[in-house]
C-alpha atoms as a PDB file:
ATOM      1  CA  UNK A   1      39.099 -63.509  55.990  1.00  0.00           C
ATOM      2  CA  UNK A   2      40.199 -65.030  52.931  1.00  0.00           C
ATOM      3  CA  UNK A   3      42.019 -68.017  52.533  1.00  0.00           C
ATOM      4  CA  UNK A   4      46.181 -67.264  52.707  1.00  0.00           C
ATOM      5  CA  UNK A   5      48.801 -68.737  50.471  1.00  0.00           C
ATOM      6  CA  UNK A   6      51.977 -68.741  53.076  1.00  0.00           C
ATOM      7  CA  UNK A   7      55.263 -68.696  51.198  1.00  0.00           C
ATOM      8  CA  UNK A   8      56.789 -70.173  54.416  1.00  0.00           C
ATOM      9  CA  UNK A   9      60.224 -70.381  53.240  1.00  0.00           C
ATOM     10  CA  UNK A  10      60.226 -66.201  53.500  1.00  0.00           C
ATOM     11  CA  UNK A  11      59.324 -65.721  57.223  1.00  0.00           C
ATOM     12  CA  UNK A  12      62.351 -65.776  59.284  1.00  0.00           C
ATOM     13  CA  UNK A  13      60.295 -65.954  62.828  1.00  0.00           C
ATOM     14  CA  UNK A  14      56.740 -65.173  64.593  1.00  0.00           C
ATOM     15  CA  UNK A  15      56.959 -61.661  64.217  1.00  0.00           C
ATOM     16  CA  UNK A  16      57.957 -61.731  60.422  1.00  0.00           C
ATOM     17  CA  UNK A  17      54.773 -64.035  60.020  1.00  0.00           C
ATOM     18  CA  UNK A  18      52.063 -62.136  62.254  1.00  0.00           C
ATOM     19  CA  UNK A  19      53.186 -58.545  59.917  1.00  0.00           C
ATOM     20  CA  UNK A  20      52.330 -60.049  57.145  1.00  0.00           C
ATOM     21  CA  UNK A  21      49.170 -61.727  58.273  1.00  0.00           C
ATOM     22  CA  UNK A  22      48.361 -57.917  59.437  1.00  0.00           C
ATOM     23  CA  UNK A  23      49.507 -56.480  55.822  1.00  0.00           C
ATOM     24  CA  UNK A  24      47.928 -59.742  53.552  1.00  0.00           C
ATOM     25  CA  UNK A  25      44.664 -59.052  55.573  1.00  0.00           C
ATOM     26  CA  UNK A  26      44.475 -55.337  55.958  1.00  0.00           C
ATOM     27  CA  UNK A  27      44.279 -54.953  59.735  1.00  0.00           C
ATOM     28  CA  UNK A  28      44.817 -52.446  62.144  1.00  0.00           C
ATOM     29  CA  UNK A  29      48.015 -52.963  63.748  1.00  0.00           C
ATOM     30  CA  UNK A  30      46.922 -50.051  66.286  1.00  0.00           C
ATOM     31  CA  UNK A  31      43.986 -52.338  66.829  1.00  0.00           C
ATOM     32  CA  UNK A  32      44.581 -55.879  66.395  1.00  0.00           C
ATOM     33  CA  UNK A  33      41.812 -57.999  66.135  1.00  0.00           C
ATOM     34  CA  UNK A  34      43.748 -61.032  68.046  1.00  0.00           C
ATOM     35  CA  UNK A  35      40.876 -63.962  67.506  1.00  0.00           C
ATOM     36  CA  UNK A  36      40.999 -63.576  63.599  1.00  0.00           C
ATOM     37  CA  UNK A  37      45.023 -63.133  63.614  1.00  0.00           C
ATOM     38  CA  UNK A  38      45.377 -66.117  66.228  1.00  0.00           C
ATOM     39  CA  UNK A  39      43.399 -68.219  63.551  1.00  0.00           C
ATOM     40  CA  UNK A  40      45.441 -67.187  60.545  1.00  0.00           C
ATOM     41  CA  UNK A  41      48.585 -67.945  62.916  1.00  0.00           C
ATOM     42  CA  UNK A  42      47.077 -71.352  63.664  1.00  0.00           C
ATOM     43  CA  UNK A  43      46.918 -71.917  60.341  1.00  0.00           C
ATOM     44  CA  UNK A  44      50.063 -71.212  59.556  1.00  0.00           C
ATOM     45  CA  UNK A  45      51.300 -73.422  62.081  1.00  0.00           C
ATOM     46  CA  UNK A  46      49.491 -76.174  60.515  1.00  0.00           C
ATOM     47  CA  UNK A  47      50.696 -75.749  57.336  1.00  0.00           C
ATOM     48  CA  UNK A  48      54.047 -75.957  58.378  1.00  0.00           C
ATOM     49  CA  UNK A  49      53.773 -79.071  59.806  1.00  0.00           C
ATOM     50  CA  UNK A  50      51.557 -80.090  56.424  1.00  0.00           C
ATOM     51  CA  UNK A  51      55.055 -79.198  54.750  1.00  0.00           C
ATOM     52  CA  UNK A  52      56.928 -81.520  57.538  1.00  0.00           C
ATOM     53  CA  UNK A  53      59.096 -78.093  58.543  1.00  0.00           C
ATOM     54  CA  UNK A  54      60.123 -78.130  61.916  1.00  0.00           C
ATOM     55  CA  UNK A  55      57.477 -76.126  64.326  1.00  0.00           C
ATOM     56  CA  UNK A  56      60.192 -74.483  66.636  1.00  0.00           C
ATOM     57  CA  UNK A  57      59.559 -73.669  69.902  1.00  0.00           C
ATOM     58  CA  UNK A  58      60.143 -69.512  68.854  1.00  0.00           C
ATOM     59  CA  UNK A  59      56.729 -70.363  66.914  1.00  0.00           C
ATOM     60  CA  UNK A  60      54.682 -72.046  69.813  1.00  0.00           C
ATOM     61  CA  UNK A  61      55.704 -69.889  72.420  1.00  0.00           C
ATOM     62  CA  UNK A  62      54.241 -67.225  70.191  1.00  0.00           C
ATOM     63  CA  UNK A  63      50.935 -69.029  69.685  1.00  0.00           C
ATOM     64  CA  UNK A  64      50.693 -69.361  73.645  1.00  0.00           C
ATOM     65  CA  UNK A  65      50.880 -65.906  73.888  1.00  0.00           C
ATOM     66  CA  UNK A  66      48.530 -64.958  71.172  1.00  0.00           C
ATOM     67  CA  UNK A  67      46.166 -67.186  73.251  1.00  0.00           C
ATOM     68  CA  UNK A  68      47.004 -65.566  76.508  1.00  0.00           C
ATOM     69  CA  UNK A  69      46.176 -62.337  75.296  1.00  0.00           C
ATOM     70  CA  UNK A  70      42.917 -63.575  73.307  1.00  0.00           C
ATOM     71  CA  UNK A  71      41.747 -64.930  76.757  1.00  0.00           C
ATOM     72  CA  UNK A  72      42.860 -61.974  78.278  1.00  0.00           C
ATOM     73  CA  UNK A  73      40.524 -59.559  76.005  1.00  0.00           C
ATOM     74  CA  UNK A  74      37.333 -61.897  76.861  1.00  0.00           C
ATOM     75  CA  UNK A  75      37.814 -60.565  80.731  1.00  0.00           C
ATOM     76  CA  UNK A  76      35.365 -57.924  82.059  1.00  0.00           C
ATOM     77  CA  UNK A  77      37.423 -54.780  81.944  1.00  0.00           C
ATOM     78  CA  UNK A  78      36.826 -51.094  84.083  1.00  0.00           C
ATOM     79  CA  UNK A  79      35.825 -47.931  81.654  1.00  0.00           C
ATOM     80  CA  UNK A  80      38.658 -46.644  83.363  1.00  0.00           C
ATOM     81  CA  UNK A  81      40.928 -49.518  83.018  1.00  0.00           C
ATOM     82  CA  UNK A  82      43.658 -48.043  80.313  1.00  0.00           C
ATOM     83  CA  UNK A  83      45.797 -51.546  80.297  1.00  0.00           C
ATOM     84  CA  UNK A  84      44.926 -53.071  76.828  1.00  0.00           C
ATOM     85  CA  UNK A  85      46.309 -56.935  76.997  1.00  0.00           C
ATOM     86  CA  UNK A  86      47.845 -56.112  73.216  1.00  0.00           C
ATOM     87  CA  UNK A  87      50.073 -53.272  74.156  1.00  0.00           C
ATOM     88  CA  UNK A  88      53.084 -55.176  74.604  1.00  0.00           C
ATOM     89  CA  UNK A  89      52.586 -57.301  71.502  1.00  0.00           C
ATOM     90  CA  UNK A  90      51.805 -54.212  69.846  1.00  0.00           C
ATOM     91  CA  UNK A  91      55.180 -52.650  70.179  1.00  0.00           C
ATOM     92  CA  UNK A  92      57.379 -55.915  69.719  1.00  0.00           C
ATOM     93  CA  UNK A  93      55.652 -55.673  66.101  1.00  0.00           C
ATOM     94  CA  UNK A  94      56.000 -52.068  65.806  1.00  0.00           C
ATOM     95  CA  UNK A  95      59.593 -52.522  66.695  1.00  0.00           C
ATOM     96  CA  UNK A  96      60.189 -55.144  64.507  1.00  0.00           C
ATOM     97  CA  UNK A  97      58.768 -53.387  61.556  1.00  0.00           C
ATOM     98  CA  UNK A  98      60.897 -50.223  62.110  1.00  0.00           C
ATOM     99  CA  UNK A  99      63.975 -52.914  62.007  1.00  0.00           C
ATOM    100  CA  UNK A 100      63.431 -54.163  59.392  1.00  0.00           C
ATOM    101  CA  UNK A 101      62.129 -51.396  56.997  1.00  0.00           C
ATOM    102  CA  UNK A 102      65.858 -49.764  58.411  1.00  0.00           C
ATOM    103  CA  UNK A 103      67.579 -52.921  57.216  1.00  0.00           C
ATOM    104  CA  UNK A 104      66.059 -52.627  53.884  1.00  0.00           C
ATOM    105  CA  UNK A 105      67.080 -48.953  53.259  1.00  0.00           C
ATOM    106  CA  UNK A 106      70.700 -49.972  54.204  1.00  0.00           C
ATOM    107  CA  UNK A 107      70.625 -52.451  51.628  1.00  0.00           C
ATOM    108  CA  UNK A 108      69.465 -50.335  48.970  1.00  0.00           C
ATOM    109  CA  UNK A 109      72.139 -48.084  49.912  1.00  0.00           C
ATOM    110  CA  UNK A 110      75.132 -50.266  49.639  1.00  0.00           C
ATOM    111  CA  UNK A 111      74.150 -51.200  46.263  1.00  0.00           C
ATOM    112  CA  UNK A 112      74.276 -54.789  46.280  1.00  0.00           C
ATOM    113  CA  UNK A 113      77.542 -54.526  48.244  1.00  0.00           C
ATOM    114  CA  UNK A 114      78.082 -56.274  51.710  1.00  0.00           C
ATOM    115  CA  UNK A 115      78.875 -53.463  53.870  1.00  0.00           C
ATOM    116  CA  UNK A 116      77.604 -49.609  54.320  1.00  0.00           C
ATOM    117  CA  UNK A 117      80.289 -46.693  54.713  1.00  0.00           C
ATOM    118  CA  UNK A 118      79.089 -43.424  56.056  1.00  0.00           C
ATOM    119  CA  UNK A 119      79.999 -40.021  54.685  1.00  0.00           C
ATOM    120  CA  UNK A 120      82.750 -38.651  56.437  1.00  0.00           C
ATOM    121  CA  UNK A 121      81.446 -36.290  58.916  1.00  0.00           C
ATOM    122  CA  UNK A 122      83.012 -32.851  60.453  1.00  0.00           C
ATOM    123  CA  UNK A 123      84.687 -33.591  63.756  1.00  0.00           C
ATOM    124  CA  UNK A 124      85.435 -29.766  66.194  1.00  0.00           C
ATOM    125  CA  UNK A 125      89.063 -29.965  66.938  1.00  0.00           C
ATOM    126  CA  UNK A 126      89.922 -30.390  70.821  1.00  0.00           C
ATOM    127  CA  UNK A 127      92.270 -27.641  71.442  1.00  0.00           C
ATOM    128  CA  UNK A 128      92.740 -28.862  75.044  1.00  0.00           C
ATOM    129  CA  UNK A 129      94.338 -32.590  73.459  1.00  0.00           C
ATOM    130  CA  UNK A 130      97.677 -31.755  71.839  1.00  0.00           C
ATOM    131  CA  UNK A 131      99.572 -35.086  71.289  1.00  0.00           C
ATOM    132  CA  UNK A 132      99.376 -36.490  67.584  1.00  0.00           C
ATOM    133  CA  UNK A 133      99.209 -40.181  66.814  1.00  0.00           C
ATOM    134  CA  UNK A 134     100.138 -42.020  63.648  1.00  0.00           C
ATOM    135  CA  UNK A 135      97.137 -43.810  62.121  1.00  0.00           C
ATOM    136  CA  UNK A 136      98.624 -47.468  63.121  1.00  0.00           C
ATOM    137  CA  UNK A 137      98.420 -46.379  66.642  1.00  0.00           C
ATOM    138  CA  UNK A 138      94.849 -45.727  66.596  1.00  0.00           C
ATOM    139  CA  UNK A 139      94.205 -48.481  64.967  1.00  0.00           C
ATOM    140  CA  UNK A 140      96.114 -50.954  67.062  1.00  0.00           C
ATOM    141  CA  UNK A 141      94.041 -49.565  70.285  1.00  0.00           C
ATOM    142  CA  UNK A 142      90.728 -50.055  68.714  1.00  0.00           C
ATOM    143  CA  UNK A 143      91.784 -53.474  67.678  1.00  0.00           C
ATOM    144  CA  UNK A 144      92.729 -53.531  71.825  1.00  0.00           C
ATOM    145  CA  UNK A 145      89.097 -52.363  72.928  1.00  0.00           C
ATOM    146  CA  UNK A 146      87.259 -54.566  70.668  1.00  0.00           C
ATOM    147  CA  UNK A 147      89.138 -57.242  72.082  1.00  0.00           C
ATOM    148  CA  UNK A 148      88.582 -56.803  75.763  1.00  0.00           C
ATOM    149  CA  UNK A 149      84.897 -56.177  74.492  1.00  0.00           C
ATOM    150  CA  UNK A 150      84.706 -59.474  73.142  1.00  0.00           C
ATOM    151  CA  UNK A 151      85.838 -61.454  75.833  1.00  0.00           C
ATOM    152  CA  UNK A 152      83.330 -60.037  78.355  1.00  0.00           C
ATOM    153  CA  UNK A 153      80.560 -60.902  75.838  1.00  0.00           C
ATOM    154  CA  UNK A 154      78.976 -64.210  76.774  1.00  0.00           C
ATOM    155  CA  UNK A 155      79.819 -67.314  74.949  1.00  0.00           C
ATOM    156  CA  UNK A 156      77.469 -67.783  71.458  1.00  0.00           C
ATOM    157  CA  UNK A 157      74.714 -70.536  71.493  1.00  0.00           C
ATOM    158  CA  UNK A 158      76.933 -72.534  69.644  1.00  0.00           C
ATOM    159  CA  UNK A 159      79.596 -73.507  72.638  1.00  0.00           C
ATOM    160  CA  UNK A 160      76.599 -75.393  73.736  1.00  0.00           C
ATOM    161  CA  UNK A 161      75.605 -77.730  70.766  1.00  0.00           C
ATOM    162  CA  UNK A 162      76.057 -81.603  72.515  1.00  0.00           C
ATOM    163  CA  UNK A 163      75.743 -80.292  75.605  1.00  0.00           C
ATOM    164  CA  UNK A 164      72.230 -78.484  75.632  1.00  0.00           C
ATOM    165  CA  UNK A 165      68.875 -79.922  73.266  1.00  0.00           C
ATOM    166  CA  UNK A 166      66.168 -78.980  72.553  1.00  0.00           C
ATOM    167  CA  UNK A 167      63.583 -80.463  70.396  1.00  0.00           C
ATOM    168  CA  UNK A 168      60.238 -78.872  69.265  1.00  0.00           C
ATOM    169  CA  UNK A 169      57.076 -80.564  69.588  1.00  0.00           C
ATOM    170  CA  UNK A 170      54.307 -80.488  66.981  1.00  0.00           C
ATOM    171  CA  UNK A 171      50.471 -79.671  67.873  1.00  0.00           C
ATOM    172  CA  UNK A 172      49.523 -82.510  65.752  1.00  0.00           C
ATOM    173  CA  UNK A 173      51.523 -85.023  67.681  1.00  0.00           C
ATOM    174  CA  UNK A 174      50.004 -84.157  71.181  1.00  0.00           C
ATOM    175  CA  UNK A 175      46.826 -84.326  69.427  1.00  0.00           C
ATOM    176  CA  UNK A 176      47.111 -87.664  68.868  1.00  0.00           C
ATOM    177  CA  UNK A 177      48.280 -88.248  72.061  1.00  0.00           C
ATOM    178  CA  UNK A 178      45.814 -86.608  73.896  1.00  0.00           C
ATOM    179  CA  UNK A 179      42.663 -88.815  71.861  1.00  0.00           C
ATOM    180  CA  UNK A 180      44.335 -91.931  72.662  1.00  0.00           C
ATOM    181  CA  UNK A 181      45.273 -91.045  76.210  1.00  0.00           C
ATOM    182  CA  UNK A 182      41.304 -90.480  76.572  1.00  0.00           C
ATOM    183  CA  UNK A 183      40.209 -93.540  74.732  1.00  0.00           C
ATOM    184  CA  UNK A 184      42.283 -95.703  76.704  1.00  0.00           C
ATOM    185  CA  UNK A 185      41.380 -94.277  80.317  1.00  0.00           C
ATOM    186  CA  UNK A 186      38.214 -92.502  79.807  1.00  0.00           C
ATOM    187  CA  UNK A 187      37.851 -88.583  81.247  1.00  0.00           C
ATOM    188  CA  UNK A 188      39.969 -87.442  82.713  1.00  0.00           C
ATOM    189  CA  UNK A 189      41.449 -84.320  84.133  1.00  0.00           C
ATOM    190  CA  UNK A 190      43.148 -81.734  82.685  1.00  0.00           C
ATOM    191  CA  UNK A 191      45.951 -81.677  84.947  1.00  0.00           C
ATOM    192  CA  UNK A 192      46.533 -85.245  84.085  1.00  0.00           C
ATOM    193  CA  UNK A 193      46.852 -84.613  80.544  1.00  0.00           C
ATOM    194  CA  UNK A 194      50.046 -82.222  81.404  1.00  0.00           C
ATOM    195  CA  UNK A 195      51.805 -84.747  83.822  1.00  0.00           C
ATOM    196  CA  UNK A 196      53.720 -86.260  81.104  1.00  0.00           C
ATOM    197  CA  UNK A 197      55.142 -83.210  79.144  1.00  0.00           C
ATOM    198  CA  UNK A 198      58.496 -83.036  79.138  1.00  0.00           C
ATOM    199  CA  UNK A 199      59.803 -79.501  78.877  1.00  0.00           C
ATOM    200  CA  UNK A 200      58.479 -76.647  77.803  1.00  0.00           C
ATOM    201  CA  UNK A 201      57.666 -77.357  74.365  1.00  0.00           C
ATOM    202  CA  UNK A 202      55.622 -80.179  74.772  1.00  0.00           C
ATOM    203  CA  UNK A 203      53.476 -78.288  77.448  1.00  0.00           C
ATOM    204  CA  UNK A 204      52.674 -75.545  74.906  1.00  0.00           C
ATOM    205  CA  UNK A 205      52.266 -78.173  72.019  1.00  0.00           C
ATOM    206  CA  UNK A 206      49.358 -80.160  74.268  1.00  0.00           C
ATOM    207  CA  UNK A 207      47.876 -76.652  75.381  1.00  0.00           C
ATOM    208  CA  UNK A 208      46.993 -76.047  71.585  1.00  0.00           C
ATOM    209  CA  UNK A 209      46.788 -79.265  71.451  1.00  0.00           C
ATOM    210  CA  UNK A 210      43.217 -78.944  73.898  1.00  0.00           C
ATOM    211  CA  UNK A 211      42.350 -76.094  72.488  1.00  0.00           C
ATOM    212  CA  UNK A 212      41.947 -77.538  68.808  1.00  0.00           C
ATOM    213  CA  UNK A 213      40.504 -80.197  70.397  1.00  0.00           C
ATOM    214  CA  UNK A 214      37.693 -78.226  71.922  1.00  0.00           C
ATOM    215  CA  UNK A 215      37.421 -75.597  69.151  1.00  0.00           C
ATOM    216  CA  UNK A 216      36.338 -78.987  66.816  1.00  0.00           C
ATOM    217  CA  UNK A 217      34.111 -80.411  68.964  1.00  0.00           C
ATOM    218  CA  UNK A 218      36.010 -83.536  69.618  1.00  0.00           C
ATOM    219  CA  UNK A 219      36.235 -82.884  73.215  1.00  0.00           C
ATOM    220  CA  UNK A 220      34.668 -81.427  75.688  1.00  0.00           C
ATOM    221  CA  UNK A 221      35.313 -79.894  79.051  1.00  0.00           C
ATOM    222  CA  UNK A 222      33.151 -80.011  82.516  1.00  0.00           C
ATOM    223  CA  UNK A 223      34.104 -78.143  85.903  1.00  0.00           C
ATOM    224  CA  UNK A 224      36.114 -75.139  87.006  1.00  0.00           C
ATOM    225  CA  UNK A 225      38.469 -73.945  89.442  1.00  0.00           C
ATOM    226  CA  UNK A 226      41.258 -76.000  88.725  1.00  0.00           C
ATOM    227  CA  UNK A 227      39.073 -79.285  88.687  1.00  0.00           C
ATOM    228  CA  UNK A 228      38.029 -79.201  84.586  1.00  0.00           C
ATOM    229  CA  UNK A 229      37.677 -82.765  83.214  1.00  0.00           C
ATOM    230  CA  UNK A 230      38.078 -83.570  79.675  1.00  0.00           C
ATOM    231  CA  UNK A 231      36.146 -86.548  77.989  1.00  0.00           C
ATOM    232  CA  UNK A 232      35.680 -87.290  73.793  1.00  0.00           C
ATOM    233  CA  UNK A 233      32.405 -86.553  72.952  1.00  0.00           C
ATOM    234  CA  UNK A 234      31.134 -89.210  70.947  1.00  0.00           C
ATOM    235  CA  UNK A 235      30.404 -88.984  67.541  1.00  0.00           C
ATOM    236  CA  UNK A 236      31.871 -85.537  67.273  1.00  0.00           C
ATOM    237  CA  UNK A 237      33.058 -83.035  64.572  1.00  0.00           C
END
């Protein structure tokens, strides 16, 4: 796959970036070969953190899963076995697309205006409602509904700012702090490595963390069954 050139300033979340990664690259989105779009997702990861943009946690939750589902599609699987590990991710993107091609055709609709006004549309007449109302009426009990609507809604994300954080955690930064870790105490297990992540960020940020690691050849990992332990190889990649 050739190189990309991500104008990251254009992607407004994981899903934006993976259809285009799918479009740029010419992939089956029926089909998706997960280990080459999990690269070019990597990648774009890094060079968002090249650009010192903020990695959120949206993005790195989306990486884990990429993963999952990579590791997922290594398993042995039945002939008969009809559950394919990208189905779900499949119809997020699918979804997502539909969106926003819907989105677009409303904007080119309401001609560079900020709203979209449907044609007026034949209504039967209920012969079995008599009573008229004045237009002001009608308008003061939708005004009524939409308020009792609004207060059952929950409260926005914003009623929380100073009382809730959270902070993303880069890939590169657990790197670091997984090599030093190492050098300082020698191998060690993975387990270890985990006990001081703090939040769910930082857990995903040192599993990608490992797995760069591993994929570069600057560590490597012996055991199974919950007991792997990771050492530097020496004079690695």
């Amino acid at each position: 796959m050739e190189k990309l050139v991500y104008k990251l300033e254009a992607f407004e979340g994981p899903l934006d970036v993976l259809l285009y990664l799918i479009s740029k690259n010419k992939l089956n989105i029926y089909d998706i070969p997960i280990a080459e779009l999990l690269d070019q997702y990597l990648g774009y990861l890094h060079s968002m953190q090249e650009m010192d943009m903020e990695v959120t946690s949206e993005f790195l939750s989306m990486a884990s899963r990429l993963v999952q589902i990579k590791s997922a599609m290594l398993l042995p699987r039945r002939e008969d076995d009809e559950n394919d590990p990208r189905r779900e991710l499949m119809m997020s993107l699918l979804g997502y697309k539909t969106c926003r091609a819907m989105a677009q055709k409303l904007r080119e609709r309401s001609s560079g205006f900020d709203c979209f006004v449907r044609d007026q549309q034949p209504l039967e007449r209920d012969a079995l409602y008599t009573r008229r109302h004045e237009p002001g009426e009608i308008a003061d009990a939708f005004l009524a509904v939409k308020g009792r609507v609004k207060r059952r809604q929950p409260p926005p994300v914003t009623a929380f700012r100073g009382v809730v954080g959270r902070s993303a955690v880069s890939v590169a930064s657990r790197v670091v702090h997984v090599i030093k870790r190492l050098l300082k105490s020698g191998p060690s297990r993975v387990g270890a490595l985990y006990a001081d992540a703090r939040g769910r960020s930082e857990l995903v940020a040192t599993f990608l963390a490992l797995l760069e690691l591993i994929r570069s050849g600057r560590i490597t990992t012996q055991g199974e069954n919950g007991e792997e332990t990771v050492e530097i190889v020496r004079g690695g990649r």
